[in-house]
Protein backbone atom coordinates (compact mmCIF):
# COMPACT_ATOMS: atom_id res chain seq x y z
CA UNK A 1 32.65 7.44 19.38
CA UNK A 2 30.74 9.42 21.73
CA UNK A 3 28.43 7.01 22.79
CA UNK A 4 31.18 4.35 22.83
CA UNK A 5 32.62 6.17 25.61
CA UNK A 6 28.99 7.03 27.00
CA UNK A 7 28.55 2.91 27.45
CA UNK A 8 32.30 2.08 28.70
CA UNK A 9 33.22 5.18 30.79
CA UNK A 10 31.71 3.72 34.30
CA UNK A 11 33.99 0.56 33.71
CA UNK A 12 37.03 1.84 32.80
CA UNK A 13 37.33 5.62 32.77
CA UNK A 14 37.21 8.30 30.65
CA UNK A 15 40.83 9.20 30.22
CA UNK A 16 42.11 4.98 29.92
CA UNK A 17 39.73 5.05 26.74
CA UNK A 18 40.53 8.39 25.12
CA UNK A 19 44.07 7.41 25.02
CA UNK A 20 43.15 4.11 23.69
CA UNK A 21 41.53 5.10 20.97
CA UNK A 22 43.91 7.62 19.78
CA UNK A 23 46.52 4.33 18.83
CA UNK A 24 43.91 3.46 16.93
CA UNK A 25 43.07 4.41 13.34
CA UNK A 26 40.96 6.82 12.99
CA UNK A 27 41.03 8.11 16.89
CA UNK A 28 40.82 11.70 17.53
CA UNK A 29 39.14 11.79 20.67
CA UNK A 30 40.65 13.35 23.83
CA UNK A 31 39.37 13.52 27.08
CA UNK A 32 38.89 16.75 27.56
CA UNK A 33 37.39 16.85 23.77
CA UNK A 34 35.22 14.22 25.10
CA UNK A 35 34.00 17.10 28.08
CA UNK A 36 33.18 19.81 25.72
CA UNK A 37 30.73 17.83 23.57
CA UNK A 38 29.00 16.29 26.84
CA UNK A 39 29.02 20.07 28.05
CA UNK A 40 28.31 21.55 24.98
CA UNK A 41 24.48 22.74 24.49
CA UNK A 42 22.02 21.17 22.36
CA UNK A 43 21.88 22.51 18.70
CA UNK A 44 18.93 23.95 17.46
CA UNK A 45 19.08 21.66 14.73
CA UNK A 46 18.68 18.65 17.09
CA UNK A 47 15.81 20.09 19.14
CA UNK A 48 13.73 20.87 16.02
CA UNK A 49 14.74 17.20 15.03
CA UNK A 50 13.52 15.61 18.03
CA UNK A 51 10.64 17.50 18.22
CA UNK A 52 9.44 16.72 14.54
CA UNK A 53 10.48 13.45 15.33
CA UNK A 54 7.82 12.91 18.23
CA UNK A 55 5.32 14.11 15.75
CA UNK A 56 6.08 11.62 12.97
CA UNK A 57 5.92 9.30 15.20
CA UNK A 58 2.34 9.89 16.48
CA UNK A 59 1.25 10.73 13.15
CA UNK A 60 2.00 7.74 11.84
CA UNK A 61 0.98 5.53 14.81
CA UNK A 62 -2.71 7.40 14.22
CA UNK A 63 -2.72 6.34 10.66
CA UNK A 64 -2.64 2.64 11.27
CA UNK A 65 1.04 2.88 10.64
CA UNK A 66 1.44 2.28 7.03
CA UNK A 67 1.97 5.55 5.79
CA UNK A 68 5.37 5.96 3.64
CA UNK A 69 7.61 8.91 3.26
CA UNK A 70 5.04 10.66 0.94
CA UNK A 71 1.64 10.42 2.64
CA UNK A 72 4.06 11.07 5.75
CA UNK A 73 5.17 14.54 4.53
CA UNK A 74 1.92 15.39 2.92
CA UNK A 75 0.25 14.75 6.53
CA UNK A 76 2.95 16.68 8.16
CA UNK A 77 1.86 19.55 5.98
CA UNK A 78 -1.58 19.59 7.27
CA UNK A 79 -0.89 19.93 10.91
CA UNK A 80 1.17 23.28 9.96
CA UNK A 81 5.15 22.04 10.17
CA UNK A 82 7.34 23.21 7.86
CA UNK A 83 9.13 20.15 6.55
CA UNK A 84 10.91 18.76 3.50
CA UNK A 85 10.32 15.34 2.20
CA UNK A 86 14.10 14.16 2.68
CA UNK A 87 13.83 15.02 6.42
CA UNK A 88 11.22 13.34 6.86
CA UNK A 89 12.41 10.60 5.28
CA UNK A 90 15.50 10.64 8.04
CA UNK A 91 13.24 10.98 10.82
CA UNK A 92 11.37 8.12 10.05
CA UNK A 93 14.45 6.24 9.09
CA UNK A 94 16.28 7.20 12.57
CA UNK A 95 13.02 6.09 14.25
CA UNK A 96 12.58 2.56 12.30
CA UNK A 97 9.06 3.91 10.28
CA UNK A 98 8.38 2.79 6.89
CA UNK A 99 4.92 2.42 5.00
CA UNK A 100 3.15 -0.75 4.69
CA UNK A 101 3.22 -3.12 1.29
CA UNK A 102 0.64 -5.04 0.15
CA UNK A 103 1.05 -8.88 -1.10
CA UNK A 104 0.26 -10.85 -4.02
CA UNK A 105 -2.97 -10.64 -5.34
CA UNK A 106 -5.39 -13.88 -4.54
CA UNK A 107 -8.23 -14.77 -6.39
CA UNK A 108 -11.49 -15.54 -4.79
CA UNK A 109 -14.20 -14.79 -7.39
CA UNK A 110 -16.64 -17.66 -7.92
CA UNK A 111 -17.66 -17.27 -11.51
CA UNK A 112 -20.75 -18.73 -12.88
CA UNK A 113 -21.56 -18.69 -16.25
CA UNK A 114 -24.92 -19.81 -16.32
CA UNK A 115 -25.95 -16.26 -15.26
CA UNK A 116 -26.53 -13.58 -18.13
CA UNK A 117 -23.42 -10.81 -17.53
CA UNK A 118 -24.25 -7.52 -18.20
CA UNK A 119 -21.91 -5.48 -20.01
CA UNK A 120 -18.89 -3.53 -18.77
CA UNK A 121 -19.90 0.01 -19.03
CA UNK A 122 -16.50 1.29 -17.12
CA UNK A 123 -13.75 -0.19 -19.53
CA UNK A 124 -11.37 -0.12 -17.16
CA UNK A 125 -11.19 3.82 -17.07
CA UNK A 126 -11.99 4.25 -13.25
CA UNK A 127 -12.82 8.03 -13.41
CA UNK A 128 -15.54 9.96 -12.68
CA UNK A 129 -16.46 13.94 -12.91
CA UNK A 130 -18.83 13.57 -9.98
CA UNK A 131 -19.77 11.65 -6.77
CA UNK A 132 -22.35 8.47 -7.55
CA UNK A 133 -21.49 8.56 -11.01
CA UNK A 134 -20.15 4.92 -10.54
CA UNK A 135 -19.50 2.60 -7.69
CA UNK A 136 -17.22 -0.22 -8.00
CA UNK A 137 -17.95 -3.35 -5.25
CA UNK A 138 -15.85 -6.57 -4.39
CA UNK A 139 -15.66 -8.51 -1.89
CA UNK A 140 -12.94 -10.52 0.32
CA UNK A 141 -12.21 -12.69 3.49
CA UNK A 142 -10.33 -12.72 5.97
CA UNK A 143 -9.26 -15.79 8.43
CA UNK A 144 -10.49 -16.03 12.15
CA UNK A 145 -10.41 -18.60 15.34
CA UNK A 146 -14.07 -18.68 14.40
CA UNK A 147 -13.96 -19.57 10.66
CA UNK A 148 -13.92 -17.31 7.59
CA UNK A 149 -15.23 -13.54 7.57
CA UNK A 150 -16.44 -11.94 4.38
CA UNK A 151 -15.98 -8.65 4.05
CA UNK A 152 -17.59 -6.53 0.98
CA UNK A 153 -16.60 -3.25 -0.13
CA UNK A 154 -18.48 -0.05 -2.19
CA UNK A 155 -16.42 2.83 -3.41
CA UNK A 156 -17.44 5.86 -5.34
CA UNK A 157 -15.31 5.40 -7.99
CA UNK A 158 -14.67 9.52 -8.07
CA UNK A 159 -13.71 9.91 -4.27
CA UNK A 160 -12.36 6.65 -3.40
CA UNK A 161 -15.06 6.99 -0.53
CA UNK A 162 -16.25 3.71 0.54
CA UNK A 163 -19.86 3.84 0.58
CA UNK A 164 -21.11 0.71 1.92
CA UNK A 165 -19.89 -2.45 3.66
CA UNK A 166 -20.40 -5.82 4.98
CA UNK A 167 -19.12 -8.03 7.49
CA UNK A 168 -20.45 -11.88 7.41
CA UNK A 169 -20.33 -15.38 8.25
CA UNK A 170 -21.54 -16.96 4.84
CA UNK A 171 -21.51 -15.40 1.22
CA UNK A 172 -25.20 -15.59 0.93
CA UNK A 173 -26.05 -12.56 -1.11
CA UNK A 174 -28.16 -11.25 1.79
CA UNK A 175 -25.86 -11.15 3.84
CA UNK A 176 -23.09 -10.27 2.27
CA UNK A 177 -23.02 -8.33 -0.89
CA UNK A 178 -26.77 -7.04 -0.99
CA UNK A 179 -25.91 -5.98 2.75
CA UNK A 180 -23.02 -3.38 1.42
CA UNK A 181 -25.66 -2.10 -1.01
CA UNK A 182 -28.39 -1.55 0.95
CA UNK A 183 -26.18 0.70 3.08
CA UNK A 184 -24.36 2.34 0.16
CA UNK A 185 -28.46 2.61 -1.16
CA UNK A 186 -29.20 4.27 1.62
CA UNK A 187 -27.09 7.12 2.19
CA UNK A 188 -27.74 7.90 -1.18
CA UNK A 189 -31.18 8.51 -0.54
CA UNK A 190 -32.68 4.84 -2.06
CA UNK A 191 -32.35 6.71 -5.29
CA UNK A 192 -29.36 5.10 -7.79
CA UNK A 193 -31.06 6.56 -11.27
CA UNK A 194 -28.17 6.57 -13.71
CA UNK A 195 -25.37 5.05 -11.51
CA UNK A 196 -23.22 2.38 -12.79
CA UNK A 197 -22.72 -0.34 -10.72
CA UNK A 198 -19.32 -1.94 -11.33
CA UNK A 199 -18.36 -5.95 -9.86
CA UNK A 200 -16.73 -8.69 -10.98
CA UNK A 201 -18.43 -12.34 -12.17
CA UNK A 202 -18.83 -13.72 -8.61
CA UNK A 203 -22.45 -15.31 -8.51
CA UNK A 204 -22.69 -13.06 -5.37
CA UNK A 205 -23.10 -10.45 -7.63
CA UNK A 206 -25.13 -11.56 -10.94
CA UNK A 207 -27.22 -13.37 -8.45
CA UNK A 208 -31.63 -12.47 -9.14
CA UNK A 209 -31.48 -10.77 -5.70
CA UNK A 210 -28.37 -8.56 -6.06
CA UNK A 211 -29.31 -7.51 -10.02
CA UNK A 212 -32.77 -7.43 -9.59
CA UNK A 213 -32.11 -4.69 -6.28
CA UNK A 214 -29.23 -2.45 -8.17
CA UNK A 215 -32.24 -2.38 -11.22
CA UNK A 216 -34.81 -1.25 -8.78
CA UNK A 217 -32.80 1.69 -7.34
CA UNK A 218 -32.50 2.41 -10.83
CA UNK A 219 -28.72 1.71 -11.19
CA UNK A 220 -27.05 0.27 -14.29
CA UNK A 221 -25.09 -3.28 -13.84
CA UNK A 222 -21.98 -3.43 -15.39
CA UNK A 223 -19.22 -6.07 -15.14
CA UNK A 224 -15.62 -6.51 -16.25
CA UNK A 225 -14.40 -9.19 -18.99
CA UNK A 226 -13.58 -12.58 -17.92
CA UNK A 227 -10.09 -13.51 -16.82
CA UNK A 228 -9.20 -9.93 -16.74
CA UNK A 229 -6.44 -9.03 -14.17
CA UNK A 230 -7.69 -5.29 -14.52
CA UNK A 231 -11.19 -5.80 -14.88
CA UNK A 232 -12.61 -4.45 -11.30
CA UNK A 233 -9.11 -3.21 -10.54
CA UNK A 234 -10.42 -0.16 -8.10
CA UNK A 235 -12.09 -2.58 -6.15
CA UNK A 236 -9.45 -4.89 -5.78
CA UNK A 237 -6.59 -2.00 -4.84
CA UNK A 238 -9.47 -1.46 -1.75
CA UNK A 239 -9.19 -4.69 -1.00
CA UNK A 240 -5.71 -5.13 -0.97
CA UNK A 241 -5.16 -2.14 0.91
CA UNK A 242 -7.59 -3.51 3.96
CA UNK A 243 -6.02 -6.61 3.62
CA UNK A 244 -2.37 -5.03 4.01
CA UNK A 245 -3.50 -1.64 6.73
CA UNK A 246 -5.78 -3.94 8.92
CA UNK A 247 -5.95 -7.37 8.98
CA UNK A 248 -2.26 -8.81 8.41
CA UNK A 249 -0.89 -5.82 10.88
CA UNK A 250 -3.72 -6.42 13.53
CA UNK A 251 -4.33 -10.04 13.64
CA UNK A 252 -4.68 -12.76 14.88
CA UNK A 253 -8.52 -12.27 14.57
CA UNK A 254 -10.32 -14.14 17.04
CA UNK A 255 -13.88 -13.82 15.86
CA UNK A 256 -15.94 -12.72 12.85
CA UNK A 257 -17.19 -10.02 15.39
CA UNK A 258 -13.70 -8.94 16.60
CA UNK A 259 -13.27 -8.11 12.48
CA UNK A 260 -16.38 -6.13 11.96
CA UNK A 261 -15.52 -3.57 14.67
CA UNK A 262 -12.29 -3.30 13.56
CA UNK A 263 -13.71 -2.48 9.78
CA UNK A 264 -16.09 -0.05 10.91
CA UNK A 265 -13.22 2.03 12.13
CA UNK A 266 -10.94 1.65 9.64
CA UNK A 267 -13.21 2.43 6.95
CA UNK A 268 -14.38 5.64 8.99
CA UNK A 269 -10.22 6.51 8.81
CA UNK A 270 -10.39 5.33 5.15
CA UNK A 271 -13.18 7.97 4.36
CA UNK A 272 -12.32 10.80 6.87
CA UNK A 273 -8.63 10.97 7.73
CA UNK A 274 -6.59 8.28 5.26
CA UNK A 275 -4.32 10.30 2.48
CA UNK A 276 -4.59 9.48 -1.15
CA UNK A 277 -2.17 10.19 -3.60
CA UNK A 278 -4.80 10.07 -6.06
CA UNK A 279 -7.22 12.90 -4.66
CA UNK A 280 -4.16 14.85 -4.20
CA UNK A 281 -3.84 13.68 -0.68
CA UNK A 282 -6.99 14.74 0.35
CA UNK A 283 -9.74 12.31 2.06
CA UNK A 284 -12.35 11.12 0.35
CA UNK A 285 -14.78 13.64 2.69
CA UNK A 286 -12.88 16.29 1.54
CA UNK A 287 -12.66 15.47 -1.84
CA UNK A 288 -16.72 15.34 -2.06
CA UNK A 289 -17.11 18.68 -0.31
CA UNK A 290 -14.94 20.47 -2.60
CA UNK A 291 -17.05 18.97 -5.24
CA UNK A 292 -20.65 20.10 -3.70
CA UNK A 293 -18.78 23.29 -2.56
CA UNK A 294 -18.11 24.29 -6.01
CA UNK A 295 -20.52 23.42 -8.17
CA UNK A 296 -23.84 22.42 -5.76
CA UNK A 297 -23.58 24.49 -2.57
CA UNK A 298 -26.42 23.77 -1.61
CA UNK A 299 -26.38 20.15 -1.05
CA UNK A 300 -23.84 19.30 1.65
CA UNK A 301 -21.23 16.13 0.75
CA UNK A 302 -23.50 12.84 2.19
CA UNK A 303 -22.92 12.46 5.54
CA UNK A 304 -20.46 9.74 6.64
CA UNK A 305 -22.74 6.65 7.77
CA UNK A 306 -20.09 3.95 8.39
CA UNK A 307 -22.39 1.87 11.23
CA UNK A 308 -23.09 -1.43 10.50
């Protein structure tokens, strides 16, 4: 009612509505009620609102804007405010915030079963008790101006820390998913011995040059069963969750170029700020250096090498 009168008061008076509205159902306003509450000073609830307010706001425009009222509150937490969940969930109600949803799954795995497929040495139990214990890979596209972009994908299966990535114009196995190794490869120190390599049946990835370079970084090959939704499912919840953070939110994408920057820094906020609820909203970073920290001290977490 307040800001009724706020909008109307220059057109016909204060006083001329007040009396208005009281011959109305449910009017209670007076004019000189109407005074007090303009005169009135701000609560202390209201100034703490709009103050946490501002902050949600520019935390969640620094997160790519797809947090939710969770990862909201648990981020809140970390700067130091003193916040419940439900508030936070008015704030960003109030200001028109929500998270971000991903879409239907698409299928883009180009099986060929004239290759021999290793075995699946993960069984769909995507755990592990330390970092490059097992590494899960898939790759995706995304539509430009300038034709299709593939984009390939690495995580550590036991930080969620994406370890290597690729950006290309073809799904040639150099280029594409051999690329994301190389660089996972390397900031591991060229030296895979006992690693399980997790990926799907694309030919990318049972191709002679992909299995014959996990084999001589002395990694293990492992693949999911055929026409298994679940089968590479860590890899594909990466996906989707690039798909749904960057490219639908930031598009249209002009070039294949125009895509690879934009990876490079979302995968750096993927690894060193991004929330997730499974690392008990910790980063990925962090989640490594509590690891070293407690039972290798002396070996530092790898250092994030995101540069393509």
């Amino acid at each position: 009612m307040i800001r009724y009168i706020d909008m109307y008061r220059s057109r016909f008076g204060v006083e001329p509505i007040c009396r208005t509205l009281q011959a109305t159902e449910g009017g209670f306003i007076t004019a000189r009620g109407y005074r007090m509450v303009k005169t009135r000073p701000v609560s202390a609830r209201r100034v703490r609102d709009q103050l946490l307010a501002d902050q949600v706001a520019r935390l969640h425009q620094a997160n790519y804007s797809v947090y939710g009222v969770r990862k909201m509150h648990a981020a809140m937490i970390r700067e130091g405010w003193h916040v419940g969940r439900d508030q936070v969930a008015r704030l960003m109600r109030a200001a028109g915030l929500h998270g971000v949803t991903r879409s239907r799954r698409v299928f883009t795995t180009r099986p060929d079963t004239t290759l021999a497929q290793p075995g699946d040495l993960l069984e769909r139990q995507f755990t592990a008790s330390a970092p490059q214990q097992a590494w899960v890979a898939d790759i995706t596209y995304v539509a430009t101006w300038a034709g299709f972009a593939y984009v390939g994908f690495i995580t550590d299966v036991f930080s969620r820390r994406i370890v290597g990535w690729s950006v290309s114009s073809t799904l040639r196995t150099d280029q594409s998913t051999l690329a994301a190794l190389d660089m996972a490869a390397w900031q591991a120190g060229d030296d895979l011995t006992g690693l399980i390599c997790h990926n799907d049946h694309g030919s990318n990835y049972l191709s002679i040059a992909y299995t014959s370079r996990v084999l001589e970084l002395g990694a293990r090959l492992s693949t999911g069963s055929v026409g298994d939704a679940y089968d590479n499912a860590l890899a594909e919840t990466v996906n989707g969750l690039y798909k749904a953070e960057l490219i639908r939110r930031h598009g249209p994408w002009r070039t294949i170029e125009q895509v690879e920057l934009a990876t490079l820094s979302w995968v750096y906020w993927w690894n060193n700020q991004r929330l997730h609820q499974t690392l008990g909203y910790h980063t990925p970073t962090e989640a490594e250096q509590a690891y070293y920290t407690e039972h290798n001290p002396s070996r530092l977490a790898p250092a994030t090498r995101d540069k393509h």
